[in-house]
C-alpha atoms as a PDB file:
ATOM      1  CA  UNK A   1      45.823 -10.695  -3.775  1.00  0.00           C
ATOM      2  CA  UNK A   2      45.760 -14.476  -4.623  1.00  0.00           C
ATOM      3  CA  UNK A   3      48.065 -15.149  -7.448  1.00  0.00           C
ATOM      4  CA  UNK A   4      50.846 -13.069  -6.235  1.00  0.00           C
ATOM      5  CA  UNK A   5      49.393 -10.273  -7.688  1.00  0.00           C
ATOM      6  CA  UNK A   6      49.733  -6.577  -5.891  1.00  0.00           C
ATOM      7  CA  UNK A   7      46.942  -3.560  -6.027  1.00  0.00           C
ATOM      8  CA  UNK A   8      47.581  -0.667  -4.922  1.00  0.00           C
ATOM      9  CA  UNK A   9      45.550   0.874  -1.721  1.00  0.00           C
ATOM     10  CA  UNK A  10      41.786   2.053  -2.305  1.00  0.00           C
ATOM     11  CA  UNK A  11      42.590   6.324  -1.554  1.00  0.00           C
ATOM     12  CA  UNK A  12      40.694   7.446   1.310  1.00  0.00           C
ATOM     13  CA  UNK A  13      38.732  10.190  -0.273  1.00  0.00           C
ATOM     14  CA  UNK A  14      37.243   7.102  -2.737  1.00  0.00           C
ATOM     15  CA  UNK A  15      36.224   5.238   0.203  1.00  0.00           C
ATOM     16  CA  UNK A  16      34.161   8.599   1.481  1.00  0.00           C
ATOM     17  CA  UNK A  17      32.530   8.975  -1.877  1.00  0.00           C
ATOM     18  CA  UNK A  18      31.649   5.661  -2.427  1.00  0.00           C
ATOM     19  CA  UNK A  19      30.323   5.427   1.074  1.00  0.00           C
ATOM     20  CA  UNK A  20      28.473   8.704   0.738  1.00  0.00           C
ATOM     21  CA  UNK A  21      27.056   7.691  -2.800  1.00  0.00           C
ATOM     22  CA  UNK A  22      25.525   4.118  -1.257  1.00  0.00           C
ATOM     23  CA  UNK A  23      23.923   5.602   1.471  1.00  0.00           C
ATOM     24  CA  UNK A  24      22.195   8.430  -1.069  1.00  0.00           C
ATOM     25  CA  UNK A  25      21.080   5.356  -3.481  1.00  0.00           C
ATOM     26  CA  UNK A  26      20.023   3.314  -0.105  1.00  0.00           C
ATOM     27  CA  UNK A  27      17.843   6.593   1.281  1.00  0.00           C
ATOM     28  CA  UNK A  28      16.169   6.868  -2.292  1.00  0.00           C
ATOM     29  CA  UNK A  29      15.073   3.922  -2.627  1.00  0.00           C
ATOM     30  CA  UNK A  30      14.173   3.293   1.049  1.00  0.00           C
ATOM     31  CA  UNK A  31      11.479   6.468  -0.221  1.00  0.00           C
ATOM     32  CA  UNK A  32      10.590   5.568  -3.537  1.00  0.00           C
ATOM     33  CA  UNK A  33      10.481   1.789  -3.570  1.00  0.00           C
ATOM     34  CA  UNK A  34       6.290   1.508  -2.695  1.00  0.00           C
ATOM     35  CA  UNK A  35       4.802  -0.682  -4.524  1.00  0.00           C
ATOM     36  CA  UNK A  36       0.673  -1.074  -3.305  1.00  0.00           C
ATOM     37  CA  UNK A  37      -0.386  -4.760  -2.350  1.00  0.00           C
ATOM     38  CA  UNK A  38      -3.318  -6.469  -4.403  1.00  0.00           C
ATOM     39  CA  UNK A  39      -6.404  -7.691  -2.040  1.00  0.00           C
ATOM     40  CA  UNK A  40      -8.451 -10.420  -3.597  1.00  0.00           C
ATOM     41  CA  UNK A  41      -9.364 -13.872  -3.074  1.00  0.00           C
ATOM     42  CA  UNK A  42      -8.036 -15.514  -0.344  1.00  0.00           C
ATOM     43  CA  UNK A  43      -5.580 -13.187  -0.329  1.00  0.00           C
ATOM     44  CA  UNK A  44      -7.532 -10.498   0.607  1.00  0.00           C
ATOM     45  CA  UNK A  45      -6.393  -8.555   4.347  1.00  0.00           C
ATOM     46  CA  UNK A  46      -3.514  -6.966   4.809  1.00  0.00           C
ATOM     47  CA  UNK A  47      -1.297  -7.439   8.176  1.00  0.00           C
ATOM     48  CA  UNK A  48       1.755  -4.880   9.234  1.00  0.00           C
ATOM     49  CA  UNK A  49       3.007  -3.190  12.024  1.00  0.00           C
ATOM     50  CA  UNK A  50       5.227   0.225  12.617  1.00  0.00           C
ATOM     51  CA  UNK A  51       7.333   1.671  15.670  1.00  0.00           C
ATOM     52  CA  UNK A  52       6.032   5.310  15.739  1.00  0.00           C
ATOM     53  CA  UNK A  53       6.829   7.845  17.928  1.00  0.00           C
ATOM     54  CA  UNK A  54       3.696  10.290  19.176  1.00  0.00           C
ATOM     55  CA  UNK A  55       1.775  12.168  16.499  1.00  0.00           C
ATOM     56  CA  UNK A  56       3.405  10.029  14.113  1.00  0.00           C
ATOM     57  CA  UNK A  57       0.252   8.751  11.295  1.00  0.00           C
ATOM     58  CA  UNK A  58      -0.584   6.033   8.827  1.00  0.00           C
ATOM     59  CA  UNK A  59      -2.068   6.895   5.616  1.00  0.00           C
ATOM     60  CA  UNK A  60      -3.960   3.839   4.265  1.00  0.00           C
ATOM     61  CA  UNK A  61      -4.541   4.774   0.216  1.00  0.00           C
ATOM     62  CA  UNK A  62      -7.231   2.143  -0.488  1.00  0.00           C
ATOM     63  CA  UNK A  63      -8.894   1.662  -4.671  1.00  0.00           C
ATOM     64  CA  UNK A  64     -11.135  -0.786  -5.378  1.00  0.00           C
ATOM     65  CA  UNK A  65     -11.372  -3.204  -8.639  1.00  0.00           C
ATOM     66  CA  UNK A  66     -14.925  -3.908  -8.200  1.00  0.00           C
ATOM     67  CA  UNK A  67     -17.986  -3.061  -5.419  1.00  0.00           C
ATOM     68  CA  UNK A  68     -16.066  -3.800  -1.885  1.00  0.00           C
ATOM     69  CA  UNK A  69     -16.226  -3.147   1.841  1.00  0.00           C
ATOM     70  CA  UNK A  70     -13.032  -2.735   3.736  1.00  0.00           C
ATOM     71  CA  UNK A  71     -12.198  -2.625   7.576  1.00  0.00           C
ATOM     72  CA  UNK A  72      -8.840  -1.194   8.758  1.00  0.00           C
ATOM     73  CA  UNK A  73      -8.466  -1.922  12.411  1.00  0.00           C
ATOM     74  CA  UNK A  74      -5.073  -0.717  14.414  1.00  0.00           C
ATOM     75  CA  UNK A  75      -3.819  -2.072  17.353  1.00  0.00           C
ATOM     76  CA  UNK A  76      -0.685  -0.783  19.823  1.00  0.00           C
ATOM     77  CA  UNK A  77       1.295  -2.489  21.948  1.00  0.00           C
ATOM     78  CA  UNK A  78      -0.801  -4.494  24.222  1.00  0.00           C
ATOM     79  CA  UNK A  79      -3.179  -5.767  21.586  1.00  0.00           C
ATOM     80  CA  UNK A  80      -5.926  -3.236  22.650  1.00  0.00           C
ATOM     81  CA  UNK A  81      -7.956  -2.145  19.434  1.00  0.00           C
ATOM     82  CA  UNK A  82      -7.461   2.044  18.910  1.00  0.00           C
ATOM     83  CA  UNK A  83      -8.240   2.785  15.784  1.00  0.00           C
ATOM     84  CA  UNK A  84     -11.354   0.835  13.542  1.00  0.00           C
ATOM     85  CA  UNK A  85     -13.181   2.284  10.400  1.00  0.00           C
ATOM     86  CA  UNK A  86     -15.236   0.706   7.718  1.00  0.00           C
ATOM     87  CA  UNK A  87     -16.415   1.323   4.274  1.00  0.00           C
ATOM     88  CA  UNK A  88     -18.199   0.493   1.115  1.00  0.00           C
ATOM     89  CA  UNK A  89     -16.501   1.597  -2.493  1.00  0.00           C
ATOM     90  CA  UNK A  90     -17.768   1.480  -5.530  1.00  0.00           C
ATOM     91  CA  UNK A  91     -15.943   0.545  -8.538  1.00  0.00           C
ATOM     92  CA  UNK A  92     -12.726   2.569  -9.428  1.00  0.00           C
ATOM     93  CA  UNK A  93     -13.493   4.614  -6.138  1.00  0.00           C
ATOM     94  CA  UNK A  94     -10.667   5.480  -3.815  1.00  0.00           C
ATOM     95  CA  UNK A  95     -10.843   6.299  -0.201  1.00  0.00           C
ATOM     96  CA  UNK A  96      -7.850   7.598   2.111  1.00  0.00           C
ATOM     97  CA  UNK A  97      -7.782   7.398   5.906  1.00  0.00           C
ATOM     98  CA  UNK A  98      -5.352   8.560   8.312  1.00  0.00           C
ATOM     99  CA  UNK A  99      -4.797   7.311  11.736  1.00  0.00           C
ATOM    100  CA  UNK A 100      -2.214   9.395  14.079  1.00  0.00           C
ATOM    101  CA  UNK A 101      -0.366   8.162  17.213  1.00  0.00           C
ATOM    102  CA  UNK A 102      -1.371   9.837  20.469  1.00  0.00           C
ATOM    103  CA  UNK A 103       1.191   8.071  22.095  1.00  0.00           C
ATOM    104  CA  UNK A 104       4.956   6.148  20.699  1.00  0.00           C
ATOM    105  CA  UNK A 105       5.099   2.683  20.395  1.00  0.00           C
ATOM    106  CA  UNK A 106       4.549  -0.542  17.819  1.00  0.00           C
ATOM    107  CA  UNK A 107       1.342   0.103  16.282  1.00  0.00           C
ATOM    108  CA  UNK A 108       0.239  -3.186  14.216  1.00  0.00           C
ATOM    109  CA  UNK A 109      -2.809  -2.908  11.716  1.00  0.00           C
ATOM    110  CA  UNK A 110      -5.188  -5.356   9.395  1.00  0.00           C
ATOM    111  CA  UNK A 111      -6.734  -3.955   5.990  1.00  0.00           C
ATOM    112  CA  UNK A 112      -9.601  -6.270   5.726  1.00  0.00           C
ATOM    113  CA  UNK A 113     -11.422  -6.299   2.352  1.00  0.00           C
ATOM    114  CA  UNK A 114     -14.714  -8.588   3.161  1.00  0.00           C
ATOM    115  CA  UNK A 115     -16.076  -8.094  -0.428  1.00  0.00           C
ATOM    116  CA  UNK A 116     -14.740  -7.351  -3.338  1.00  0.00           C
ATOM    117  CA  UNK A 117     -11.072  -6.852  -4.651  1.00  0.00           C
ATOM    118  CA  UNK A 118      -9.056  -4.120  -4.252  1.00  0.00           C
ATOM    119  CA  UNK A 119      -5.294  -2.592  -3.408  1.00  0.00           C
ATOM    120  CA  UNK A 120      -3.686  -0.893  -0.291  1.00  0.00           C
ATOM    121  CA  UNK A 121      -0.731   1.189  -0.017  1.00  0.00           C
ATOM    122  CA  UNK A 122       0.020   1.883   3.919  1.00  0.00           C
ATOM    123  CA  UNK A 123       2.295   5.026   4.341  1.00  0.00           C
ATOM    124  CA  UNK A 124       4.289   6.021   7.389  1.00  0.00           C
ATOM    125  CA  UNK A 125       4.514   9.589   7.745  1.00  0.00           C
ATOM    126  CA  UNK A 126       7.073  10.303  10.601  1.00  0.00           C
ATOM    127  CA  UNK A 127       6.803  13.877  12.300  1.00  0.00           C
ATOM    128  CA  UNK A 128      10.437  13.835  13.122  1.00  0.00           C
ATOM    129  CA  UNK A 129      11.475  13.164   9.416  1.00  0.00           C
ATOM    130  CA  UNK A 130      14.361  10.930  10.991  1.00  0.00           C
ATOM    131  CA  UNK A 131      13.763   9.012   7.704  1.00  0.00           C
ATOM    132  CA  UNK A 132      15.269  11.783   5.984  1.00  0.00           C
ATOM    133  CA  UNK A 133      18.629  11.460   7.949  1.00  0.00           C
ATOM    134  CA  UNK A 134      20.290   9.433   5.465  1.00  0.00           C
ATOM    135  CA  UNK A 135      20.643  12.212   2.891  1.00  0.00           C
ATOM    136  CA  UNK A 136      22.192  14.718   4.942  1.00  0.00           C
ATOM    137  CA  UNK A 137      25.023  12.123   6.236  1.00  0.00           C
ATOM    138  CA  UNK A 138      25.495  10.620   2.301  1.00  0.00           C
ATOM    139  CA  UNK A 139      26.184  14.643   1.140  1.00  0.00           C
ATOM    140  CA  UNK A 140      28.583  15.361   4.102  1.00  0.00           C
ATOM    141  CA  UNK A 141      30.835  12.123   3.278  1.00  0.00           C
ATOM    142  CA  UNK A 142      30.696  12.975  -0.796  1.00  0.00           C
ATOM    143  CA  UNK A 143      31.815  16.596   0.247  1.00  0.00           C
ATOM    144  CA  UNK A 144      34.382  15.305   2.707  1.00  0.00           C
ATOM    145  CA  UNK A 145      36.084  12.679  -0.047  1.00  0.00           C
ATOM    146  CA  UNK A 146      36.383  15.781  -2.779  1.00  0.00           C
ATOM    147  CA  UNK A 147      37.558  17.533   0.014  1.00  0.00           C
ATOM    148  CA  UNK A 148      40.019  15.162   0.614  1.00  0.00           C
ATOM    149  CA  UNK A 149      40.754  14.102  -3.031  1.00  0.00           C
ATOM    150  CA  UNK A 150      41.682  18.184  -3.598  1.00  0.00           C
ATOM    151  CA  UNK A 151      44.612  17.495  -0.765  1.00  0.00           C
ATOM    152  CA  UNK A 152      45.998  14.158  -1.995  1.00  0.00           C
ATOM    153  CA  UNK A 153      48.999  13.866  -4.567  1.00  0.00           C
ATOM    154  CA  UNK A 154      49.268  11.347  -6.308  1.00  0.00           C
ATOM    155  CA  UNK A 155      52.784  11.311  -6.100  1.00  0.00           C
ATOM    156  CA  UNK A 156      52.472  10.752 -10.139  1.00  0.00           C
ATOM    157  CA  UNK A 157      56.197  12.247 -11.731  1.00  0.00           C
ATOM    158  CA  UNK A 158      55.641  13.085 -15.376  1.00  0.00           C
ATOM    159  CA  UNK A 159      58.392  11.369 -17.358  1.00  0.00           C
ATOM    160  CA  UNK A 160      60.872  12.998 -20.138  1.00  0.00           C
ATOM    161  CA  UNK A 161      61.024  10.843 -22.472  1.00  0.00           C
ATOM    162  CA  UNK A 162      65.023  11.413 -24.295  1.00  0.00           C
ATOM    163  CA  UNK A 163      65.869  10.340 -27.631  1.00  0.00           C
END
């Protein structure tokens, strides 16, 4: 330590549960942190893009502010159009469309609204849940540190104090 100062060693079984505890936190918020994206004015497409694997899908949630057409368009690898839809909403309305891979690869896609003002919230759904493997691995490295916290001593000796 600078300053000539000691600390003692970090125990191995904290190491595990701190490790196991960040990559719970990072796997919840990798799921709950979606936030939609406001479309209006110049501002008013959407661009993105997602590696999926086959008969994975994008859900596009889409809500209009006022009277609006949209046009999602999706695109895979080799710029080649597969998936186009288009709509009019009315005010408040919501519409939901789904497009699923037939085949893996990176899948970009445009949310286009032409008129109007609305919001978007795009949603990978993966059919291998491999999103989900982050939970699993955080639970097995908290288990393993209490594991390994119940075998350490601490090598504390409880003092007699004599008058």
């Amino acid at each position: 330590m600078a300053g000539g100062g000691a600390a003692p060693s970090m125990k191995m079984s904290d190491v595990f549960l701190l490790i196991g505890m960040s990559i719970l936190l990072g796997g919840l918020i990798m799921h709950l942190w979606v936030t939609p994206t406001s479309l209006e004015g110049d501002a008013n497409s959407k661009e993105g893009g997602a590696s999926m694997l086959k008969s994975d899908s994008i859900n596009f949630k889409l809500n209009a502010i006022n009277a609006s057409t949209f046009t999602v368009v999706v695109y895979d690898e080799a710029n080649k159009e597969v998936f186009s839809t288009d709509g009019l909403l009315s005010e408040g309305e919501d519409a939901e469309i789904l497009f699923k891979a037939e085949e893996a690869g990176f899948y970009t896609y445009n949310v286009v609204f032409e008129t109007g003002q609305g919001e978007v919230l795009v949603d990978v759904d993966r059919n291998t849940k491999i999103d989900f493997l982050p939970y699993p691995i955080g639970a097995a490295c908290i288990l393993f540190g209490l594991y390994k916290r119940g075998l350490e001593d601490d090598g504390a000796i409880d003092a007699e104090l004599e008058d």
